[in-house]
N, C-alpha and C. Protein backbone atom coordinates (compact mmCIF):
# COMPACT_ATOMS: atom_id res chain seq x y z
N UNK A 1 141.92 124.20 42.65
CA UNK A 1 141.09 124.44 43.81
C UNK A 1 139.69 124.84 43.33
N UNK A 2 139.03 123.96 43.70
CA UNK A 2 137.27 124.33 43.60
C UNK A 2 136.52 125.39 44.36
N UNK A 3 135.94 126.50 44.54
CA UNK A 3 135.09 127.26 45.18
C UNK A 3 133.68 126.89 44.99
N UNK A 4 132.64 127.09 45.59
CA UNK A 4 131.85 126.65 45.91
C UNK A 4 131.50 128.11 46.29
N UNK A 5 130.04 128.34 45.45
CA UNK A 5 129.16 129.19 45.67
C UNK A 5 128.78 129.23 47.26
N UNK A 6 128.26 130.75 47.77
CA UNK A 6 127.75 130.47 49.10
C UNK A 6 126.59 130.08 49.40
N UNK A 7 125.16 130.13 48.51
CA UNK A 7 124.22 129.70 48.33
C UNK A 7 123.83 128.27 48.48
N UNK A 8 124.98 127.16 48.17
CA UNK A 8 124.57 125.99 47.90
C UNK A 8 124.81 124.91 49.07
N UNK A 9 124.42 124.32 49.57
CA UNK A 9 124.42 122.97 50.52
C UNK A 9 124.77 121.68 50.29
N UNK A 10 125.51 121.56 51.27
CA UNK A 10 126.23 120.23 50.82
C UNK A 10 125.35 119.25 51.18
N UNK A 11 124.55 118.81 50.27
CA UNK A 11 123.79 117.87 50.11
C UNK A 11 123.78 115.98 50.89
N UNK A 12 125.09 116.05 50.27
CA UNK A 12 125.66 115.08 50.27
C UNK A 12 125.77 114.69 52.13
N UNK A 13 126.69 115.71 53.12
CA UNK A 13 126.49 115.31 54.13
C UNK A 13 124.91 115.33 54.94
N UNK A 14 124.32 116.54 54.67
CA UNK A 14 122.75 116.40 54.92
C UNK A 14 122.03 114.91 54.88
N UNK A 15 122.06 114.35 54.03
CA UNK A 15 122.23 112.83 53.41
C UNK A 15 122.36 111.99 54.15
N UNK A 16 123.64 111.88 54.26
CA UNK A 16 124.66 111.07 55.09
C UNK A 16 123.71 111.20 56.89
N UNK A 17 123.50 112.34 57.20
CA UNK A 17 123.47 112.69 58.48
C UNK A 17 122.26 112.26 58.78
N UNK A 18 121.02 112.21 57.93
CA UNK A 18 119.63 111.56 57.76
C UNK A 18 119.64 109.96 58.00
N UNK A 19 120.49 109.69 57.11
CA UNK A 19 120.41 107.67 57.10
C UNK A 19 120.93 107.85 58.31
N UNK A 20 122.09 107.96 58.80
CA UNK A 20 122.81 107.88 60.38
C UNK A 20 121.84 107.49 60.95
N UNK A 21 121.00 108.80 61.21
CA UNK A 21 119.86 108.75 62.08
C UNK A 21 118.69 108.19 62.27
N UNK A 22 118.57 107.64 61.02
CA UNK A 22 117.26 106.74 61.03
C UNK A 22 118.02 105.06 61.14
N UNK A 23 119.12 104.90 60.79
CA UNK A 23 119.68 103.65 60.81
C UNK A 23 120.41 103.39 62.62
N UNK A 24 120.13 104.48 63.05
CA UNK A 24 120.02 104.54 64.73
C UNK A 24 118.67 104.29 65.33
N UNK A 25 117.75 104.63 64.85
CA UNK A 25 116.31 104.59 65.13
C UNK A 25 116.14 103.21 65.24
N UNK A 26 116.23 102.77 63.95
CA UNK A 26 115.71 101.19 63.46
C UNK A 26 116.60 100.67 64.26
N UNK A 27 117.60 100.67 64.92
CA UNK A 27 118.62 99.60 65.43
C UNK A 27 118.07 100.18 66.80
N UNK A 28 117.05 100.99 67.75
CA UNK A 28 117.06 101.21 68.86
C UNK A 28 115.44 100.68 69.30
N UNK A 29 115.03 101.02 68.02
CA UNK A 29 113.13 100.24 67.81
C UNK A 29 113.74 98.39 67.99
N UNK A 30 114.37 97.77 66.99
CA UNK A 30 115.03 96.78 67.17
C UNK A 30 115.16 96.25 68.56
N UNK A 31 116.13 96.72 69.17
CA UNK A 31 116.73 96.51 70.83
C UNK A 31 115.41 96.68 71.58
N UNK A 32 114.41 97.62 71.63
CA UNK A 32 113.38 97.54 72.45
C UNK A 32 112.50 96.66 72.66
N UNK A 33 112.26 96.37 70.77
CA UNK A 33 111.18 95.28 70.69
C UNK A 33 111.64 94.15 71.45
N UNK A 34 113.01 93.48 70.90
CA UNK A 34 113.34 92.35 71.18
C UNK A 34 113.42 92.47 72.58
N UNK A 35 113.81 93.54 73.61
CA UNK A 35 113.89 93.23 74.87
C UNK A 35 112.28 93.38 75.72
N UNK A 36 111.16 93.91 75.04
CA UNK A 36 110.22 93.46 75.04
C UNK A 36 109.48 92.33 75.60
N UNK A 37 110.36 91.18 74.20
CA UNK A 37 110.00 90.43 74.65
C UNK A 37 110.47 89.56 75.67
N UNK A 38 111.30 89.58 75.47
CA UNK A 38 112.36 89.27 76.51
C UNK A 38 111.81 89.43 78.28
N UNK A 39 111.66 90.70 78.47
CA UNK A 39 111.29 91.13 79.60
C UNK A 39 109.61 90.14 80.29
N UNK A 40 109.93 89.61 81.89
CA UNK A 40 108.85 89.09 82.33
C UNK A 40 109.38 89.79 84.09
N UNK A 41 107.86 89.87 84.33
CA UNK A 41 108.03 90.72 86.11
C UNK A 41 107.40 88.88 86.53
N UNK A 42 107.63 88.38 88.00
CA UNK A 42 106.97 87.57 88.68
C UNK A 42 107.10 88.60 90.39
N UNK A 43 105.89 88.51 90.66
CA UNK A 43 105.46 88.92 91.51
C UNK A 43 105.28 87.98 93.14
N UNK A 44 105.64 88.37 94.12
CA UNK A 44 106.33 87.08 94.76
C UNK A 44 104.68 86.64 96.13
N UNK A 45 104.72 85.78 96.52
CA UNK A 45 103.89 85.81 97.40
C UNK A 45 103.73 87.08 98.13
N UNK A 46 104.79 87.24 98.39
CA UNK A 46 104.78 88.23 99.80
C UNK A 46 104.42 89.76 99.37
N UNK A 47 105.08 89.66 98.03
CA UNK A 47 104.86 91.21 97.85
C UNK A 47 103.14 91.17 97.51
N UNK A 48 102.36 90.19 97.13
CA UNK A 48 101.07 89.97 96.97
C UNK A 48 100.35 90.04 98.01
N UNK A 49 100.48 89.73 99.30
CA UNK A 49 100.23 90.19 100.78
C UNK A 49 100.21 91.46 100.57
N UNK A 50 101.25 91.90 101.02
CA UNK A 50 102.18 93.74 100.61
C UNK A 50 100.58 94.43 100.01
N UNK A 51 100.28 93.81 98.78
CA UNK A 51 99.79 94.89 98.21
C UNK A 51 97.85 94.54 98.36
N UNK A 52 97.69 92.96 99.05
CA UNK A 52 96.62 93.09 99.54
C UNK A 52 96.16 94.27 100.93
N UNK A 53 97.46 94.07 101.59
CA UNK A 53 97.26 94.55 102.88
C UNK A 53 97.00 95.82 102.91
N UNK A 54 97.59 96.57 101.81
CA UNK A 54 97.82 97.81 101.56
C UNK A 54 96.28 98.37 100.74
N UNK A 55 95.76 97.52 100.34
CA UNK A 55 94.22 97.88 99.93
C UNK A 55 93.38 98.06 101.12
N UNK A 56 93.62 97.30 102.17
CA UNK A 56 93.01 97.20 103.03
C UNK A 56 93.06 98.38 103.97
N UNK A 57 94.20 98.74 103.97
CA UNK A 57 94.60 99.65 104.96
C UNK A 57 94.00 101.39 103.83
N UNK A 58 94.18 101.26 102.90
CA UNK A 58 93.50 102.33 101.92
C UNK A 58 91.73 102.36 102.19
N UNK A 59 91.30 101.27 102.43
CA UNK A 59 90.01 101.51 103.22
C UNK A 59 89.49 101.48 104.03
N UNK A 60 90.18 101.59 104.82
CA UNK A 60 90.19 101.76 106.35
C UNK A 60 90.39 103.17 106.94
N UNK A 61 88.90 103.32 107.18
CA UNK A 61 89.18 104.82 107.83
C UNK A 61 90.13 105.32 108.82
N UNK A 62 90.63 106.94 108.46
CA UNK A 62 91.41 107.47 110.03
C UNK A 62 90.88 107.61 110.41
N UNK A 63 89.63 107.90 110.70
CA UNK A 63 89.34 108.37 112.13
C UNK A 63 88.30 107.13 113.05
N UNK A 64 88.21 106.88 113.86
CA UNK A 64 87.33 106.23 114.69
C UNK A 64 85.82 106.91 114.93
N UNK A 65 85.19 106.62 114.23
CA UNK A 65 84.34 107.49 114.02
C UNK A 65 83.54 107.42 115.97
N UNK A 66 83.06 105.80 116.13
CA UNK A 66 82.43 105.23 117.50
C UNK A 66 82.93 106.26 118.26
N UNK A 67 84.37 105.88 118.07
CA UNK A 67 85.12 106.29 119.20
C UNK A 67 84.83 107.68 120.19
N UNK A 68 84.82 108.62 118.50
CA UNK A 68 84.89 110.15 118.20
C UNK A 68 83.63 110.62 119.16
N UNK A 69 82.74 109.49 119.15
CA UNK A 69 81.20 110.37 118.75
C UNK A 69 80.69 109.91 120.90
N UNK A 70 81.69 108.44 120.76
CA UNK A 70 81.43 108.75 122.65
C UNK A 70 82.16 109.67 123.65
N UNK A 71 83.34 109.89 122.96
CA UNK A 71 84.12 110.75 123.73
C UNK A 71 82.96 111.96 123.54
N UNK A 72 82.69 112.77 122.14
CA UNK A 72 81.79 113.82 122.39
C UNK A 72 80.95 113.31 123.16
N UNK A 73 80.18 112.72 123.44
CA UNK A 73 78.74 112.52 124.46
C UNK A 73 79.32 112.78 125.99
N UNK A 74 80.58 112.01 126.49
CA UNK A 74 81.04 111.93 127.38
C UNK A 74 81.35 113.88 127.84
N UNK A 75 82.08 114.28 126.60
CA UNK A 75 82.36 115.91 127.01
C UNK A 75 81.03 116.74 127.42
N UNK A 76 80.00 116.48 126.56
CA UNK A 76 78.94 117.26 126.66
C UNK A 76 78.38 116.80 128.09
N UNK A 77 77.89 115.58 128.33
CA UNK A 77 77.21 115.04 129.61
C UNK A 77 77.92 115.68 130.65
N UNK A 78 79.65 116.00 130.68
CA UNK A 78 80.25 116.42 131.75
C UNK A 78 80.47 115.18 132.49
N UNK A 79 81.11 114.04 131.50
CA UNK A 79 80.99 112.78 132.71
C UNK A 79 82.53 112.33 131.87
N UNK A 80 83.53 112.83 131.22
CA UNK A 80 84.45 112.60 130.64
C UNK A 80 85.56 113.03 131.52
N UNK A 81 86.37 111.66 132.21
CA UNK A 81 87.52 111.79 133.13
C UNK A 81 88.68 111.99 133.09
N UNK A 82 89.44 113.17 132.92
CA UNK A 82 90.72 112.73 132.22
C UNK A 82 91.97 112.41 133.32
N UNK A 83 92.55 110.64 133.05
CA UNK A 83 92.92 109.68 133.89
C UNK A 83 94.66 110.30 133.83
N UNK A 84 95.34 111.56 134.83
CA UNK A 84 96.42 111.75 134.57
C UNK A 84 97.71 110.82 134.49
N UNK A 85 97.41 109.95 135.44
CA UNK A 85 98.34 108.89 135.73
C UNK A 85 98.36 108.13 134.34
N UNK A 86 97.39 108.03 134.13
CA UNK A 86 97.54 106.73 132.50
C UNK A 86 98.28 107.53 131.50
N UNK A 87 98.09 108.97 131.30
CA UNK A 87 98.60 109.61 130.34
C UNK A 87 100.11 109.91 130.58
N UNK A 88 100.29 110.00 131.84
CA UNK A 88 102.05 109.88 131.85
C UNK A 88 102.33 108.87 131.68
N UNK A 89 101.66 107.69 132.36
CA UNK A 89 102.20 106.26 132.08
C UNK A 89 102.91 106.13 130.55
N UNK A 90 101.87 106.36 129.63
CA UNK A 90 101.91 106.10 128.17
C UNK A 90 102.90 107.18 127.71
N UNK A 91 102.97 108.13 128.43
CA UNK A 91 104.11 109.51 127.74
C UNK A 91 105.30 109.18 127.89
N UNK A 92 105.78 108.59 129.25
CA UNK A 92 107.22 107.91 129.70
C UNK A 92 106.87 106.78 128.83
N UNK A 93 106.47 105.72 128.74
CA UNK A 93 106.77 104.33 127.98
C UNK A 93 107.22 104.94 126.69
N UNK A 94 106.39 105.74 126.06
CA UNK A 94 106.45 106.02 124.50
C UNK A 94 107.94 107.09 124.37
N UNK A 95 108.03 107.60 125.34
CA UNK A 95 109.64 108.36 125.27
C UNK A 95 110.67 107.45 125.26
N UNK A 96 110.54 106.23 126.29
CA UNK A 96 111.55 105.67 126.67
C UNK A 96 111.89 104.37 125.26
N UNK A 97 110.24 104.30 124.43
CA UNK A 97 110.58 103.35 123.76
C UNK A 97 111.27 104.11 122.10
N UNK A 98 111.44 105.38 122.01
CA UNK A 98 111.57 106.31 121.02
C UNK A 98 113.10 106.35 121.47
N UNK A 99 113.52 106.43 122.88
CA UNK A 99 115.42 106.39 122.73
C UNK A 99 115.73 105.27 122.33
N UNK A 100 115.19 104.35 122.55
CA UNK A 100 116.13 103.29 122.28
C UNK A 100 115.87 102.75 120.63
N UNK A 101 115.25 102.77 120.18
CA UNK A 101 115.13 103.46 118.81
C UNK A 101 114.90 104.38 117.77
């Protein structure tokens, strides 16, 4: 039976446990490259719409600015009507169209 100082390291698996790991590396650099190349995206008409439309709508202001700036004139002048009937109209339609989806 051999004893073995407590000082000393087994070299040998240290070793062993290094190549493992780099001979995992190289075989995972390997698989990437090649799927690399491998790999192609095609981008379809539609989703090309999709992402025109979506520029468009990115510059397109929220707010109405026209809109904003006659309603203020209208408040200040004191000539701004508020039409109750239209606003229920649109409150029932928009409820009734929210149950059924």
């Amino acid at each position: 039976m051999e004893i073995t100082p407590k000082n000393t390291v087994d070299t040998d698996a240290y070793v062993k446990h290094i190549n493992d790991k780099q001979k995992t590396e190289i075989t995972s650099d390997k698989a990437v490259n090649q799927g690399a190349k491998a790999d192609k995206v095609d981008i379809s008409d539609a989703a090309k719409e999709i992402q025109e439309v979506r520029k468009q709508l990115d510059n397109t202001p929220d707010v109405r600015t026209e809109k904003v700036e006659q309603l203020k004139n209208q408040i200040e002048k004191g000539t701004y009507e508020i039409k109750s009937e239209e606003i229920a109209e649109k409150m029932l339609k928009e409820s009734l169209f929210n149950d059924l989806f």
